[in-house]
Protein backbone atom coordinates (compact mmCIF):
# COMPACT_ATOMS: atom_id res chain seq x y z
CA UNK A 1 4.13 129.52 67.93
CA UNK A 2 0.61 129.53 66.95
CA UNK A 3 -2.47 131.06 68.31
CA UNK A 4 -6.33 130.29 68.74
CA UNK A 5 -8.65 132.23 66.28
CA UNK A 6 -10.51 134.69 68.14
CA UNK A 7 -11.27 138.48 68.40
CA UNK A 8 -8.31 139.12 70.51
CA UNK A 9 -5.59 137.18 68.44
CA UNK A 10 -6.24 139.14 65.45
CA UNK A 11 -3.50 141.70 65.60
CA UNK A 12 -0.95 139.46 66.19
CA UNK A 13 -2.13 137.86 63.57
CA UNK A 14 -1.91 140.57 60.64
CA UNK A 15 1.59 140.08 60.06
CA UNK A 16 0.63 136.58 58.30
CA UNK A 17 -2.79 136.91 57.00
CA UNK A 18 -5.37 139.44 56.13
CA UNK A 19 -7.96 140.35 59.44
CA UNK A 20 -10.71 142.04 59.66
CA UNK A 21 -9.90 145.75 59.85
CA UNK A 22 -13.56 146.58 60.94
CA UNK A 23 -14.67 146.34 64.62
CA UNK A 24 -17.39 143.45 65.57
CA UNK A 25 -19.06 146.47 67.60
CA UNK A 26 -19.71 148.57 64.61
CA UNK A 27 -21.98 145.88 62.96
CA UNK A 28 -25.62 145.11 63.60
CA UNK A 29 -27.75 142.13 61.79
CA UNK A 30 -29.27 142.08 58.50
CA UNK A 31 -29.19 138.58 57.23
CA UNK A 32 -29.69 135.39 58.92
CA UNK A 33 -28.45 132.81 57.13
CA UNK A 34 -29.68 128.67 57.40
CA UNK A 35 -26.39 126.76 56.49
CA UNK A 36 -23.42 127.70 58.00
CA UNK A 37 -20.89 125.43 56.01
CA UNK A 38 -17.73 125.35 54.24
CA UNK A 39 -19.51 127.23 50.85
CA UNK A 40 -21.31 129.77 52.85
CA UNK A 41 -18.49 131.03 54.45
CA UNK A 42 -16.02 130.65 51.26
CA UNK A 43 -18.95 132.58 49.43
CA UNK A 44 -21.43 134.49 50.82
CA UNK A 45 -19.78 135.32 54.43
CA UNK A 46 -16.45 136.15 52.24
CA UNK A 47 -17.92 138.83 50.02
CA UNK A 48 -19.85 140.38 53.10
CA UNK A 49 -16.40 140.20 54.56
CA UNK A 50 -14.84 142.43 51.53
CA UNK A 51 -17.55 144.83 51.84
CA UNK A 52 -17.23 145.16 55.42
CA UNK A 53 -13.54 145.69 54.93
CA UNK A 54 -14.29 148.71 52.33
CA UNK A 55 -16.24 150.29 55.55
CA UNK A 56 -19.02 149.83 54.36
CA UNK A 57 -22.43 147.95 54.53
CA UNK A 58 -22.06 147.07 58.76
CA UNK A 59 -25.49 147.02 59.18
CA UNK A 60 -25.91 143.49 57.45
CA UNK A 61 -23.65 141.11 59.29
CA UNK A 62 -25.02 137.42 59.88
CA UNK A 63 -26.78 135.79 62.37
CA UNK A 64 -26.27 132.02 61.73
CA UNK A 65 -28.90 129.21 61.99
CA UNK A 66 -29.43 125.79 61.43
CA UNK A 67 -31.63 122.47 62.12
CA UNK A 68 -29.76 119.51 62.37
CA UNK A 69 -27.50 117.94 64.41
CA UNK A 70 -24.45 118.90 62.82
CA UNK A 71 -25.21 122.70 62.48
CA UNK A 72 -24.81 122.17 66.21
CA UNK A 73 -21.28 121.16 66.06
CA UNK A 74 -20.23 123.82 63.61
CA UNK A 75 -21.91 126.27 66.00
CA UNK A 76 -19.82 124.69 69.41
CA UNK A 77 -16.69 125.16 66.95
CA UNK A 78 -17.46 128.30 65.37
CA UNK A 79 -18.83 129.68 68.98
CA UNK A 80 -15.11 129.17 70.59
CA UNK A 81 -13.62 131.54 67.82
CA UNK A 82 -15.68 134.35 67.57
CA UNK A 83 -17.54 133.35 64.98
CA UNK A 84 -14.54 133.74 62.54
CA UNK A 85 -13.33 131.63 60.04
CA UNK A 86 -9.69 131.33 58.29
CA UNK A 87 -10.08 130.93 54.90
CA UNK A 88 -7.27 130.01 52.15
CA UNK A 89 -7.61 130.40 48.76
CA UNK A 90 -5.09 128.54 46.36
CA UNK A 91 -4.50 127.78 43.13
CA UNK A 92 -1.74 126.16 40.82
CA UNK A 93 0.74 128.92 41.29
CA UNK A 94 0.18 129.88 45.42
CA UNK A 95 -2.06 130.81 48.41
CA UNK A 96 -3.91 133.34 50.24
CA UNK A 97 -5.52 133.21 53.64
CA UNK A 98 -7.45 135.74 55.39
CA UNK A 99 -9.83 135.42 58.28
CA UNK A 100 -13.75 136.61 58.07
CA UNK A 101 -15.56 138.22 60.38
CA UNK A 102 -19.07 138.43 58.79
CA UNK A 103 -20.89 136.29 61.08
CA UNK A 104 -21.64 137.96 64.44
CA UNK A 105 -23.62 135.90 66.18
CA UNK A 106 -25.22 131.68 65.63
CA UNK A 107 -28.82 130.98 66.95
CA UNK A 108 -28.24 127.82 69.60
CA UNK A 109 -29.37 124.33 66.86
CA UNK A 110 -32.63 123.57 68.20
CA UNK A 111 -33.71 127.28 70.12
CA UNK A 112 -36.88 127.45 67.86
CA UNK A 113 -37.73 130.29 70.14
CA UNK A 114 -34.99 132.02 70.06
CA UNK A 115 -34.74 131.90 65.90
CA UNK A 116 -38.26 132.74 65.50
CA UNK A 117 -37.29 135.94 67.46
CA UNK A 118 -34.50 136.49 65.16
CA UNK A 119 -36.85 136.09 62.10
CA UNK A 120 -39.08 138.73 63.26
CA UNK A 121 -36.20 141.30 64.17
CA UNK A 122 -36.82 144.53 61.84
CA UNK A 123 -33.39 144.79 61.66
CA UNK A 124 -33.34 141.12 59.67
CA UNK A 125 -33.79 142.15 55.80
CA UNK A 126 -32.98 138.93 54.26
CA UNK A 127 -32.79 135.21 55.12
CA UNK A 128 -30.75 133.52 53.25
CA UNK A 129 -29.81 129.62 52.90
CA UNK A 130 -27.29 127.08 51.85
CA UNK A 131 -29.08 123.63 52.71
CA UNK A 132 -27.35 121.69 49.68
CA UNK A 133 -29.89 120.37 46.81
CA UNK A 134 -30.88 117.59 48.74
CA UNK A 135 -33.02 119.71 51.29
CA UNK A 136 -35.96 121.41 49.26
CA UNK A 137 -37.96 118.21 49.53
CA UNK A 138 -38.35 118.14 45.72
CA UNK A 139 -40.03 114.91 44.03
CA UNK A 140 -38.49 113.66 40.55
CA UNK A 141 -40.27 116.63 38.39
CA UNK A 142 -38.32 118.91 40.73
CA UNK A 143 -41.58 120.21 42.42
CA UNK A 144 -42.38 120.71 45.90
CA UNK A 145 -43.37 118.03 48.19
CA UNK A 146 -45.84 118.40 50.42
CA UNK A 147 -46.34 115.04 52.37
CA UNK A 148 -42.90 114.34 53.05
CA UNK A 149 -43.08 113.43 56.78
CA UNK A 150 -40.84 116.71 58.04
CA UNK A 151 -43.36 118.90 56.06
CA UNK A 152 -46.32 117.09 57.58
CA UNK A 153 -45.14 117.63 61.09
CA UNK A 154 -44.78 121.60 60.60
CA UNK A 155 -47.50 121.58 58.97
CA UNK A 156 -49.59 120.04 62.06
CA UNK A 157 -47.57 122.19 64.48
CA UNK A 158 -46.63 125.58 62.32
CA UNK A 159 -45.72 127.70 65.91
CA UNK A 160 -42.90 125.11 66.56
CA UNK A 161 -41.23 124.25 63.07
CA UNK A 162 -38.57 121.71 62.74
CA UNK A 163 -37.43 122.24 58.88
CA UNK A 164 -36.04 125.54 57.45
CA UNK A 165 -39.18 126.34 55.24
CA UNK A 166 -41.24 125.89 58.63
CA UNK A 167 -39.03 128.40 60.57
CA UNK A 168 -39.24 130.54 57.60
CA UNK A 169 -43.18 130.74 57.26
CA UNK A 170 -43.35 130.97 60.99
CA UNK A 171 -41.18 133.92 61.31
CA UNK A 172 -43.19 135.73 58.13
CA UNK A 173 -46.57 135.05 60.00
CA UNK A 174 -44.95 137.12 62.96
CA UNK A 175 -43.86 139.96 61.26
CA UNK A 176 -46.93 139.95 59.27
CA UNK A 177 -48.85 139.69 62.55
CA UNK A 178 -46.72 142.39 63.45
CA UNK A 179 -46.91 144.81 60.70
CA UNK A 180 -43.19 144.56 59.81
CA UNK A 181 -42.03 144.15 56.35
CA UNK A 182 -41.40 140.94 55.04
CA UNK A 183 -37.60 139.77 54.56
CA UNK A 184 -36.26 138.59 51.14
CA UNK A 185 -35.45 135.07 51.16
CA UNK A 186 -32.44 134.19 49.28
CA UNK A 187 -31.17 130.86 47.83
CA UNK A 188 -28.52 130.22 47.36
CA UNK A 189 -28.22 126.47 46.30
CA UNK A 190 -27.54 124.90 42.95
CA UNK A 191 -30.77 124.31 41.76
CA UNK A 192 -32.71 125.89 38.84
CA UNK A 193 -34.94 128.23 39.63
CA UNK A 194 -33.75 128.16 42.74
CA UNK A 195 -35.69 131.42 43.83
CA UNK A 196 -38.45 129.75 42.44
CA UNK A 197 -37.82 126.28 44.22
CA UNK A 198 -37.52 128.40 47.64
CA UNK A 199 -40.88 130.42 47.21
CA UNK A 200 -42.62 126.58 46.50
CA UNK A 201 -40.96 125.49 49.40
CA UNK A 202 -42.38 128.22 52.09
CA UNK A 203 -45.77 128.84 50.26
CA UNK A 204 -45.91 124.82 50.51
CA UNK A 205 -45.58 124.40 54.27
CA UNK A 206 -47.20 127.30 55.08
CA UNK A 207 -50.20 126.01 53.08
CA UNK A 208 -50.35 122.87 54.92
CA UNK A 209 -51.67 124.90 57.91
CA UNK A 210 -52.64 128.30 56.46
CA UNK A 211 -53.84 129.30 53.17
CA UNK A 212 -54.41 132.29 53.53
CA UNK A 213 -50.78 132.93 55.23
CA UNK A 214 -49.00 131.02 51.79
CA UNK A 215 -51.43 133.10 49.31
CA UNK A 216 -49.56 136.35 51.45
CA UNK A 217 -46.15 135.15 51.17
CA UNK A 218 -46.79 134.31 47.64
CA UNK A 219 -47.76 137.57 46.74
CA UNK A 220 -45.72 139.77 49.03
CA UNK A 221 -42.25 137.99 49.63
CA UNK A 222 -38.91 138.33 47.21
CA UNK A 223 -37.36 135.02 46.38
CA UNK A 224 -34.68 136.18 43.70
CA UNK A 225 -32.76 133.61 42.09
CA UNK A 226 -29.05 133.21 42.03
CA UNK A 227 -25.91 131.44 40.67
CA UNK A 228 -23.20 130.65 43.03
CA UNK A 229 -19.96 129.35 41.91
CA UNK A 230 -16.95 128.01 43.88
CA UNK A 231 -15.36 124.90 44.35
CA UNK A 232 -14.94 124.17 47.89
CA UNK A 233 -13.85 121.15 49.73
CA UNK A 234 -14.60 119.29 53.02
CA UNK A 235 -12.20 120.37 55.87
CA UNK A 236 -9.79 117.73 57.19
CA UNK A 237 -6.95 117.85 59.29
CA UNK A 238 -4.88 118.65 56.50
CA UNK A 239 -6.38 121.95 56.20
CA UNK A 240 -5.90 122.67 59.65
CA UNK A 241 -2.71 121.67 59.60
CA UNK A 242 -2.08 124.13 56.91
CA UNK A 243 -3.41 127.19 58.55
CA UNK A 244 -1.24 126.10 61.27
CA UNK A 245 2.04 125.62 60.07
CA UNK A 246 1.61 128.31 57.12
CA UNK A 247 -0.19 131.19 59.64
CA UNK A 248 0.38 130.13 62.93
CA UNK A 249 -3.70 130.40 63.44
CA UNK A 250 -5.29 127.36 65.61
CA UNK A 251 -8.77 127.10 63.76
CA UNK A 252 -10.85 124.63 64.37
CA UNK A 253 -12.96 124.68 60.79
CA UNK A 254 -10.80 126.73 58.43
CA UNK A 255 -12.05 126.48 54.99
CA UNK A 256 -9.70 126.35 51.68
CA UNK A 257 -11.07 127.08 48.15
CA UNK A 258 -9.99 128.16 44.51
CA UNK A 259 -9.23 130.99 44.13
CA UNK A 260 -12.20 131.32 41.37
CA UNK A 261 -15.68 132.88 42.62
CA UNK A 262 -18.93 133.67 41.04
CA UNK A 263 -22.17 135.26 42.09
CA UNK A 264 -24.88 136.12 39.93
CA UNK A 265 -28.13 137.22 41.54
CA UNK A 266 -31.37 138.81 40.36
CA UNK A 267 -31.70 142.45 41.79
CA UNK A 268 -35.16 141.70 43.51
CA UNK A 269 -34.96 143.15 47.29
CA UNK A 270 -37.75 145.52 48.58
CA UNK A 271 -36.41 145.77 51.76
CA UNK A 272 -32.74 146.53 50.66
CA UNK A 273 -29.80 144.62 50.15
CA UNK A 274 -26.00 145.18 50.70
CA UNK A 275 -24.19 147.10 48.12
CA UNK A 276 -21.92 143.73 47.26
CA UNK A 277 -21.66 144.44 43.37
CA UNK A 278 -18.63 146.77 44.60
CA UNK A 279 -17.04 143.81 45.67
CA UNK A 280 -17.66 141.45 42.72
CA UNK A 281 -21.56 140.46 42.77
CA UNK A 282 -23.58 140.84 39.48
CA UNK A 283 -27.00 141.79 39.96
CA UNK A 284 -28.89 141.18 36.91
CA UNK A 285 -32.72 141.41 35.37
CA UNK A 286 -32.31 137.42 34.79
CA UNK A 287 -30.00 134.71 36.04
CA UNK A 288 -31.63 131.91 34.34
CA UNK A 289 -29.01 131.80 31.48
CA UNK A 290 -26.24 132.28 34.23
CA UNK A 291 -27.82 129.27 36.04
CA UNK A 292 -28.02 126.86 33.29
CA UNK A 293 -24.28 127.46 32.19
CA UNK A 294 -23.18 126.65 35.33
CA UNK A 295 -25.71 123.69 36.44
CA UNK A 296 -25.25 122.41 33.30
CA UNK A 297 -21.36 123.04 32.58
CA UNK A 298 -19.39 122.82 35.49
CA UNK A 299 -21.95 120.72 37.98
CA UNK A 300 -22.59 118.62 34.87
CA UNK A 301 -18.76 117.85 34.67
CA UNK A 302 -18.24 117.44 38.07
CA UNK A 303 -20.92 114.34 37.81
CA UNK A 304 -19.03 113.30 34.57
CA UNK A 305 -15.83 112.79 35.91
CA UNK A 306 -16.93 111.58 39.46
CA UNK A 307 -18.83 107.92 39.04
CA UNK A 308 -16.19 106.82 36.27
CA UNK A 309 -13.04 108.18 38.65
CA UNK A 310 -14.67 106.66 41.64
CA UNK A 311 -14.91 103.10 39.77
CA UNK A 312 -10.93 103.83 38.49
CA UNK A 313 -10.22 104.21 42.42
CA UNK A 314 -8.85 107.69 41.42
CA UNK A 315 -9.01 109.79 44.72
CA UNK A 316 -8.88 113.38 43.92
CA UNK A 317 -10.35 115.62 41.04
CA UNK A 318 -6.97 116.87 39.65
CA UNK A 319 -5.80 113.58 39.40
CA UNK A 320 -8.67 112.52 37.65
CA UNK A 321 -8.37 115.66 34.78
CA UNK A 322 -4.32 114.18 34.92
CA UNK A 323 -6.10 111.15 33.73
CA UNK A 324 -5.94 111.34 29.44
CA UNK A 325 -9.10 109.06 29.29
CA UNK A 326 -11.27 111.24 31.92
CA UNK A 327 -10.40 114.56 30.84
CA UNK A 328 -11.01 112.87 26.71
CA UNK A 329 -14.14 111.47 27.85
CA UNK A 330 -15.42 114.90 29.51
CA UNK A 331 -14.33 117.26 26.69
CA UNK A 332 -16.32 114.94 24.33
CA UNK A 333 -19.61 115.16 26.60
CA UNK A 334 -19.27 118.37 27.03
CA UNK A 335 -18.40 119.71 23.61
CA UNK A 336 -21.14 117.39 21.72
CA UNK A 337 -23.98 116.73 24.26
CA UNK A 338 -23.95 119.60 27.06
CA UNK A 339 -22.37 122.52 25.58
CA UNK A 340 -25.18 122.41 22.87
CA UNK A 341 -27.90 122.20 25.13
CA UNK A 342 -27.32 125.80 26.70
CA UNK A 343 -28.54 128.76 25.57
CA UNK A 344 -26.66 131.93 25.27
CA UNK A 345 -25.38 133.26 28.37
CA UNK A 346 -24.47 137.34 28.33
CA UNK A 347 -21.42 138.74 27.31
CA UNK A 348 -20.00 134.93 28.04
CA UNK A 349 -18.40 132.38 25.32
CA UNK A 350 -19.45 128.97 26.15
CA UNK A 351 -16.48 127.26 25.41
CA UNK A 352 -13.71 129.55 27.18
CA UNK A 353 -16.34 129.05 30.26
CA UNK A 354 -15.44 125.60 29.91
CA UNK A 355 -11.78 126.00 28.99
CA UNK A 356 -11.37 127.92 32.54
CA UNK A 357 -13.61 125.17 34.18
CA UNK A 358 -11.36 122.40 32.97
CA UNK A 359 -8.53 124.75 34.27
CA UNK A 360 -10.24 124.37 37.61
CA UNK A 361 -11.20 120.93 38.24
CA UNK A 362 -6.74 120.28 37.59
CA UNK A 363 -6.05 122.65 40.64
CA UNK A 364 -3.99 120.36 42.45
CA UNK A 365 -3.77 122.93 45.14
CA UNK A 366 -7.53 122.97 46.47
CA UNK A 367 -7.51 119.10 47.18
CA UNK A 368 -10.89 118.20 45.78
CA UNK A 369 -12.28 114.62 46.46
CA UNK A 370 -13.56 112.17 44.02
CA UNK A 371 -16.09 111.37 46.94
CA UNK A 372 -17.06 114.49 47.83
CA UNK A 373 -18.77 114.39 43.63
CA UNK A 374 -20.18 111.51 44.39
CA UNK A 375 -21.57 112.23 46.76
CA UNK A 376 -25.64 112.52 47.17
CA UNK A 377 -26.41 111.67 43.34
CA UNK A 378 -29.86 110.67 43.99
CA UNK A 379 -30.35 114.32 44.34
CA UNK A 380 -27.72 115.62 41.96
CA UNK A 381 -28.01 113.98 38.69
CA UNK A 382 -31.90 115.19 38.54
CA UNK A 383 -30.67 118.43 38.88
CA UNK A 384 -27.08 118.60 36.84
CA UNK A 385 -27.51 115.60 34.27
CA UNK A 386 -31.29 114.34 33.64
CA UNK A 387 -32.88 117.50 32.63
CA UNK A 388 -30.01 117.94 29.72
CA UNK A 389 -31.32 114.71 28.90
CA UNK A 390 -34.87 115.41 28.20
CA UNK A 391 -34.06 118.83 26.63
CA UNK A 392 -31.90 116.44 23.82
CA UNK A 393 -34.58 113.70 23.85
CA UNK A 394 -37.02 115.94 23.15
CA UNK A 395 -35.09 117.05 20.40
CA UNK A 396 -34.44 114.11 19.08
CA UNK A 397 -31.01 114.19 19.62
CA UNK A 398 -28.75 111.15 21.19
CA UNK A 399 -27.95 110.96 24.44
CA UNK A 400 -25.10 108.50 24.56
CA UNK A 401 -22.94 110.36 26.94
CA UNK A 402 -25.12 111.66 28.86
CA UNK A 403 -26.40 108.12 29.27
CA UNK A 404 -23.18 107.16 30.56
CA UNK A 405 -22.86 109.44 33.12
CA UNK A 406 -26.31 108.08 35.17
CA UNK A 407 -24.91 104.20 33.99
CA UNK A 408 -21.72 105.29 36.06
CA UNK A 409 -23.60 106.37 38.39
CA UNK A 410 -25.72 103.27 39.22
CA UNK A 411 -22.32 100.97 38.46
CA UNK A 412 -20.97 102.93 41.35
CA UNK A 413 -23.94 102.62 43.93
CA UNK A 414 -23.56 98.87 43.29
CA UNK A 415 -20.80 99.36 46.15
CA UNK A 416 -17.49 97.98 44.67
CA UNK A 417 -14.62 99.86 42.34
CA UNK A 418 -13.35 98.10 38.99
CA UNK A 419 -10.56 97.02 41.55
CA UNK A 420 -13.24 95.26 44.05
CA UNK A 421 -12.50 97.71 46.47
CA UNK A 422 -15.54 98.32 48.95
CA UNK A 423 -17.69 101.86 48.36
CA UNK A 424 -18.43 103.41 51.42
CA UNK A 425 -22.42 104.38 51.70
CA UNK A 426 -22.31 108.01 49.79
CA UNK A 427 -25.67 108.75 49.44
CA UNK A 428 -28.92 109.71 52.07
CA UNK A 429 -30.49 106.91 50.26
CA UNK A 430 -27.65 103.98 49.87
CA UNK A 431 -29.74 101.48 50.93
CA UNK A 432 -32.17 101.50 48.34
CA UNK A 433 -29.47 103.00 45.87
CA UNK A 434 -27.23 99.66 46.14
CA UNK A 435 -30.31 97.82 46.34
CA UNK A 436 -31.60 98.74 42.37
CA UNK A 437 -27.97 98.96 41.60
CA UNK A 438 -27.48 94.96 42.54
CA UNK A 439 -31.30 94.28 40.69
CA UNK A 440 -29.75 95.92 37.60
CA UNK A 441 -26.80 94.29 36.82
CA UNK A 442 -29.20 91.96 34.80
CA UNK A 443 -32.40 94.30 34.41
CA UNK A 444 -31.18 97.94 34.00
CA UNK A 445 -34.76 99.19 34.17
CA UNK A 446 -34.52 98.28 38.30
CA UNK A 447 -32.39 101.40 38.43
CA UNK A 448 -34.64 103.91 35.69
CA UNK A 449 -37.80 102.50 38.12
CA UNK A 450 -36.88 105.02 40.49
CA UNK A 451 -39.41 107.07 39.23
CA UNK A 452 -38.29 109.79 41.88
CA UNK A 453 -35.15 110.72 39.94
CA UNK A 454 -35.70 109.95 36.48
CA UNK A 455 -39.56 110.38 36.10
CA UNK A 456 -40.63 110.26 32.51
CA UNK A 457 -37.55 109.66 31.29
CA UNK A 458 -37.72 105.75 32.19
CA UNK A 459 -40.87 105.52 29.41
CA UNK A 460 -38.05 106.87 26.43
CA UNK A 461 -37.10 104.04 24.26
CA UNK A 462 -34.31 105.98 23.39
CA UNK A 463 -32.82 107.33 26.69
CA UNK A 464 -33.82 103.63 27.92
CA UNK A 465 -31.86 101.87 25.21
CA UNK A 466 -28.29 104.28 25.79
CA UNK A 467 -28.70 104.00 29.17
CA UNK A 468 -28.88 100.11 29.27
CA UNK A 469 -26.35 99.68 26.72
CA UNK A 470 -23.52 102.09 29.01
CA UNK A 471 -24.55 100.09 31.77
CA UNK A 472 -24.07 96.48 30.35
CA UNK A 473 -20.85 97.95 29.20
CA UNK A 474 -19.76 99.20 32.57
CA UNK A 475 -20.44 95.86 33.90
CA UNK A 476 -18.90 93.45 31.28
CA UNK A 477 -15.53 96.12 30.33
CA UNK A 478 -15.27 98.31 33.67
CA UNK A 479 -15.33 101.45 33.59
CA UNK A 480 -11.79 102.29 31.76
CA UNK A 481 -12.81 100.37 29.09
CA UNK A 482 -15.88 101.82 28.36
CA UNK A 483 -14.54 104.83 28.40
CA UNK A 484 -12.44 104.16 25.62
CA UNK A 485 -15.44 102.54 23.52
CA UNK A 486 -17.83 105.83 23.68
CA UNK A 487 -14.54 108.02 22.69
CA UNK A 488 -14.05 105.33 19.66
CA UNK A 489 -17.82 105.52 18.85
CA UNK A 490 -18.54 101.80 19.34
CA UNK A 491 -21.03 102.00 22.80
């Protein structure tokens, strides 16, 4: 007997799972949040959720939002439940579920009117935002930009915004208008700086038809930076399945993590913030060291492992870490090129950080894809691998691994395994990906010409020399095989 996830099945549902022990009537909005996916609510929504659930903090539920088409099918989904979510959290030894009720309400995809209006609520304190890396319109030096055709089009029509960063300036410009404090706007994406990246972002479109609006914002908005942390797959039907058979609940999107979960954020909110460091949240002066561990570390290693597992036609993560050459070849990256190249992190040692992370990617429970880290590496490896590499090449110091990974990389948006098994398209930009892959089977630099992603970094003799070298490899040996030659030195 099972039953669909809304409001009214909950009690019958306690016997199985935790539920919300708070009533949806005793919350009002705080935060409206662009991005309602799988992370979001195995993150952000779930630590609101524990907070709620200690009585406290009621007045800072979520109003949902989004821009494109598929936030519109979450919503329809998401809509027919409540707005609650079953979440299962599992790791090598067992399982938890327990539903959220965070979210209280999801603007209708496309209602600029009716989001604007949200924006400008004085009861909104911050806006928050999971868009994934590849949505801050960021050129290869990782800096806003400004003529990318969605920007342009706020920019000529700023009262009826199509992007987030549009909706964002448009609904500051009211409450300025209005003489209502600002919100904070949160990110919380992996990208460094990513409080930084956000502030470029608004100030940018606003700019394009106000300066004197983006000077404001500038000078009178928060933008803290953060660290999130938690490894979170796509849902399929086997998830669904599970919160069916295991908890008799009919959800249409559960969501099933680790049972791992960091968040770091800097403690930068004039107009208030929920008291989540009783639940688990670190506020801090500076998450800059916090951010680089993990970017570098764990998101680092997930690119690593992906592009050569991908080419092995391994399927899932654990299975790749089961794999003696993968998890040889990542401990050696990691312990001689990446680990080096972070600074001191407080109160943290480097290398049990790692330790736990390799712990994590071999959860067999959480059902990680291969695909899913491959996926979207044109905006990825600028972000987790190349600036490692120009922190080492500035040094000096080789980049032979780190090489490897990008060589991967472009072996796998050629569009064929080791096996000659087809690649599915796996990136926004495929097309031109597979493209410069093809070209640089025989002229590697076709691939570093994508000035875009590596920038500067295709002008290094050095980087240009490792990186041509692991790709010839990958090409002549496959990708087992020259795995084996950088453990043995000889690449």
């Amino acid at each position: 007997m099972t039953s669909p996830l809304s409001l009214r099945a909950l009690p019958g549902l306690a016997s199985t799972l935790r539920v919300p022990t708070y009533s949806r009537e005793t919350l009002t909005p705080g935060i409206v949040h662009f991005g309602i996916g799988n992370f979001h609510r195995a993150h952000q929504a779930m630590y609101l959720d524990k907070l709620f659930q200690l009585g406290e903090g009621h007045d800072w539920a979520i109003i949902g939002a989004g821009v494109r088409r598929s936030d519109a099918d979450m919503r329809d989904k998401l809509q027919a439940q409540d707005w609650l979510t079953t979440l299962v959290e599992r790791d090598g030894f067992g399982q938890s579920a327990r539903v959220t009720g965070a979210m209280m309400d999801f603007v209708p995809v496309f209602n600029t009117e009716a989001l604007l209006t949200w924006l400008a609520d004085p009861r909104i304190r911050i806006v928050s935002m999971t868009i994934t890396e590849g949505g801050y319109y960021l050129d290869s030096d990782s800096s806003f930009d400004p003529t990318h055709p969605d920007i342009v089009a706020d920019g000529r029509n700023p009262r009826s915004p199509k992007t987030v960063f549009g909706c964002i300036a448009e609904g500051l410009r009211l409450r300025r208008e209005a003489g209502i404090q600002p919100f904070t706007v949160l990110c919380c994406d992996n990208i460094p700086g990513n409080g930084h990246v956000a502030r470029a972002a608004v100030t940018g479109t606003a700019r394009l038809a106000d300066a004197e609006l983006a000077d404001w914002i500038g000078s009178s908005v928060a933008f803290p930076n953060s660290m999130v942390d938690r490894i979170t797959p796509a849902t399929s039907d086997a998830e669904r399945q599970l919160v069916r058979d295991d908890y008799g609940v009919e959800d249409a999107w559960p969501v099933a993590c680790e049972t791992f979960t960091q968040w770091v954020v800097e403690d930068k909110f004039p107009s208030g913030r929920p008291a989540l460091e009783k639940v688990g949240v670190q506020f801090v002066p500076d998450v800059e060291p916090y951010e680089l561990m993990k970017l570098r570390i764990l998101n680092g290693g997930h690119a690593a492992i992906a592009y050569p597992a991908g080419l092995m036609d391994i399927t899932f993560v654990d299975e790749a870490m089961n794999n003696k050459l993968i998890a040889a070849w990542l401990d050696k990256l990691e312990t001689e090129e990446i680990i080096p190249a972070v600074p001191p992190v407080p109160d943290t040692d480097l290398k049990a950080y790692y330790q736990k992370i390799v712990e994590r990617f071999a959860n067999p429970t959480v059902g990680d894809t291969i695909r899913r880290l491959c996926l979207d590496g044109s905006n990825r490896q600028p972000k987790f691998i190349l600036p490692t590499v120009r922190d080492r090449v500035a040094a000096g110091l080789p980049v032979t691994g780190l090489a490897l990974v990008s060589a991967l990389w472009c072996r796998y948006c050629a569009g064929v395994t080791d096996s000659g098994a087809e690649i599915a398209p796996n990136d926004p930009d495929w097309d031109r990906l597979q493209d410069r892959a093809k070209a640089a089977r025989t002229d590697p630099m076709a691939f570093l010409a994508m000035d875009d992603i590596f920038g500067p970094l295709a002008k290094s003799p050095a980087y240009v020399q490792s990186f041509s070298n692991a790709l010839n490899a990958a090409w002549e040996f496959g990708a087992h095989k020259t795995l084996e030659k950088y453990l043995s030195d000889a690449l």
